[in-house]
N, C-alpha and C. Protein backbone atom coordinates (compact mmCIF):
# COMPACT_ATOMS: atom_id res chain seq x y z
N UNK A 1 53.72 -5.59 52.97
CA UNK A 1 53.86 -5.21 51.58
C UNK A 1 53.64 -3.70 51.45
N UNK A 2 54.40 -2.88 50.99
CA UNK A 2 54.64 -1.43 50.77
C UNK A 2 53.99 -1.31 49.73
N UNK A 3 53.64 -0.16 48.85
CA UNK A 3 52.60 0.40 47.84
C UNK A 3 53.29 1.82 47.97
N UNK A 4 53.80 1.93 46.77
CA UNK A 4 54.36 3.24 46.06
C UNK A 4 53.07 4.34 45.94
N UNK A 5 53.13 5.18 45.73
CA UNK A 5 52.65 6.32 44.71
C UNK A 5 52.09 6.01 43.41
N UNK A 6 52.84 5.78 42.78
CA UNK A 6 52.59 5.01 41.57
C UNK A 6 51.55 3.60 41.28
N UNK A 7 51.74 2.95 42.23
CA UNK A 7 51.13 1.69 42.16
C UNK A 7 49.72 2.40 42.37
N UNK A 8 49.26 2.46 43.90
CA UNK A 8 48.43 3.56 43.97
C UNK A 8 47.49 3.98 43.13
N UNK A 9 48.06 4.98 42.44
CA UNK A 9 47.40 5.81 41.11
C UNK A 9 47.14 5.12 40.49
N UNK A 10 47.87 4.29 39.76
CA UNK A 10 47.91 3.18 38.57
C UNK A 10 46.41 2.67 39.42
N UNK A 11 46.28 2.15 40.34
CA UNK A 11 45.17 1.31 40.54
C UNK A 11 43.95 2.00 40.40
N UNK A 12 43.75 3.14 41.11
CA UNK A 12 42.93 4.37 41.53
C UNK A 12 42.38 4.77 39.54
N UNK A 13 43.50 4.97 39.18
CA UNK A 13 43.34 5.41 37.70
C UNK A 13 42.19 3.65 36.74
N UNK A 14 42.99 2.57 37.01
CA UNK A 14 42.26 2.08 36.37
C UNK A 14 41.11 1.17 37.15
N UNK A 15 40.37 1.75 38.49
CA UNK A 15 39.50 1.53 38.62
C UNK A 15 38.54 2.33 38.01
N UNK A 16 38.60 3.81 38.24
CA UNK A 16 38.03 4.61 37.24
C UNK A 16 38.07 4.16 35.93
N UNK A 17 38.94 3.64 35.30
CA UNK A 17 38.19 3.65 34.16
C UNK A 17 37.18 2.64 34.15
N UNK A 18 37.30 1.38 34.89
CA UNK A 18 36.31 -0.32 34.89
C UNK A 18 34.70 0.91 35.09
N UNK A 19 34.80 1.69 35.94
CA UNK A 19 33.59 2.51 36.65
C UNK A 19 33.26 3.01 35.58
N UNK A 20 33.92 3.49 34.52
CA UNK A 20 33.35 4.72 33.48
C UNK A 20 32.81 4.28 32.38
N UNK A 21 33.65 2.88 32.18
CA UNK A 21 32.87 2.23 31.30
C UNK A 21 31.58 1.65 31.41
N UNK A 22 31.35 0.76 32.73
CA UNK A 22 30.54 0.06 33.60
C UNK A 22 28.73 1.33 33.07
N UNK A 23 29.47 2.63 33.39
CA UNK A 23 28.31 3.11 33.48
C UNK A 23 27.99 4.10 32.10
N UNK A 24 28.81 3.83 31.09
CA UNK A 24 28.69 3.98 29.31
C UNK A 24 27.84 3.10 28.83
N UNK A 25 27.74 2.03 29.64
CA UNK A 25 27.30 0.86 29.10
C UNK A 25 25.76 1.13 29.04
N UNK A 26 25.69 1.30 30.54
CA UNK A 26 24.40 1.57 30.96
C UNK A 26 23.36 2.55 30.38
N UNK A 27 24.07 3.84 30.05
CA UNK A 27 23.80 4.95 29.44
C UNK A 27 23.40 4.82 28.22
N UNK A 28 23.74 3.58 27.46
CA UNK A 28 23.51 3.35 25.93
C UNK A 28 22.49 1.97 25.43
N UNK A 29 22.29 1.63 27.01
CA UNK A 29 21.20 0.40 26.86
C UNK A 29 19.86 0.69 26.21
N UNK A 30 19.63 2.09 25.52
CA UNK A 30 18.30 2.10 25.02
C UNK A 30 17.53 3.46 25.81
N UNK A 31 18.15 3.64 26.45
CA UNK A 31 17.63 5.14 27.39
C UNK A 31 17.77 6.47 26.49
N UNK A 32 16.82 7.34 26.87
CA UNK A 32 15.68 8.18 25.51
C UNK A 32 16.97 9.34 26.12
N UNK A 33 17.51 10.10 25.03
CA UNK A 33 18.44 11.14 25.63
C UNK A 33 17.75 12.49 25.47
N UNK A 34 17.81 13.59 26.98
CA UNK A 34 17.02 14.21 26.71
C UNK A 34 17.24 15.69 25.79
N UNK A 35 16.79 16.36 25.15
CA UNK A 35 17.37 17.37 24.05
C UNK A 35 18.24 17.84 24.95
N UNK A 36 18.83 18.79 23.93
CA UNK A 36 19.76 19.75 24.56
C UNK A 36 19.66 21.05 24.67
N UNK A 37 18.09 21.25 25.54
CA UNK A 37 17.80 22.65 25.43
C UNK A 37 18.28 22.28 27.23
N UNK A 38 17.42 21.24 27.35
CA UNK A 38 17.49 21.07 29.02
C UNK A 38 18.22 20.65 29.38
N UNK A 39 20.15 20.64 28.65
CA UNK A 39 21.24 20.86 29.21
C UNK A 39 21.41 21.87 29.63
N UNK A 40 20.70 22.86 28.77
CA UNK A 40 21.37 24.18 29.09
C UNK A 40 20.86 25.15 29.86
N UNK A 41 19.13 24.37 30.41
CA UNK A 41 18.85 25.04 31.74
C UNK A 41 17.77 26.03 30.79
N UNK A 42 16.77 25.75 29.34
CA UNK A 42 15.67 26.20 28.90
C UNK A 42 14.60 25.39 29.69
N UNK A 43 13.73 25.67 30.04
CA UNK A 43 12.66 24.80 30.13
C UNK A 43 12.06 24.87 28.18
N UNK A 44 10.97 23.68 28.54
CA UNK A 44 10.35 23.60 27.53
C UNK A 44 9.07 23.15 27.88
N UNK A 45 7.83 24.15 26.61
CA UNK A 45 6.73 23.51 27.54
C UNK A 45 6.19 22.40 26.57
């Protein structure tokens, strides 16, 4: 059985997304988000 380019990607593409969601999920189960000073690389004391 041969596999295009296309097929390929198509798969590659929507495994990434099962993965991106998988771990949105996770991210929103209740976990404390931390400010956004210490995105940007402030400390804070």
């Amino acid at each position: 059985m041969k596999f295009d380019v296309l097929t390929i990607a198509a798969a590659i593409f929507t495994l990434g997304v099962l993965v991106t969601s998988l771990d949105l999920q996770e991210a929103f189960a209740g976990e404390v988000q931390a400010p956004s000073a210490l995105h940007q690389g402030i400390p804070q004391k």
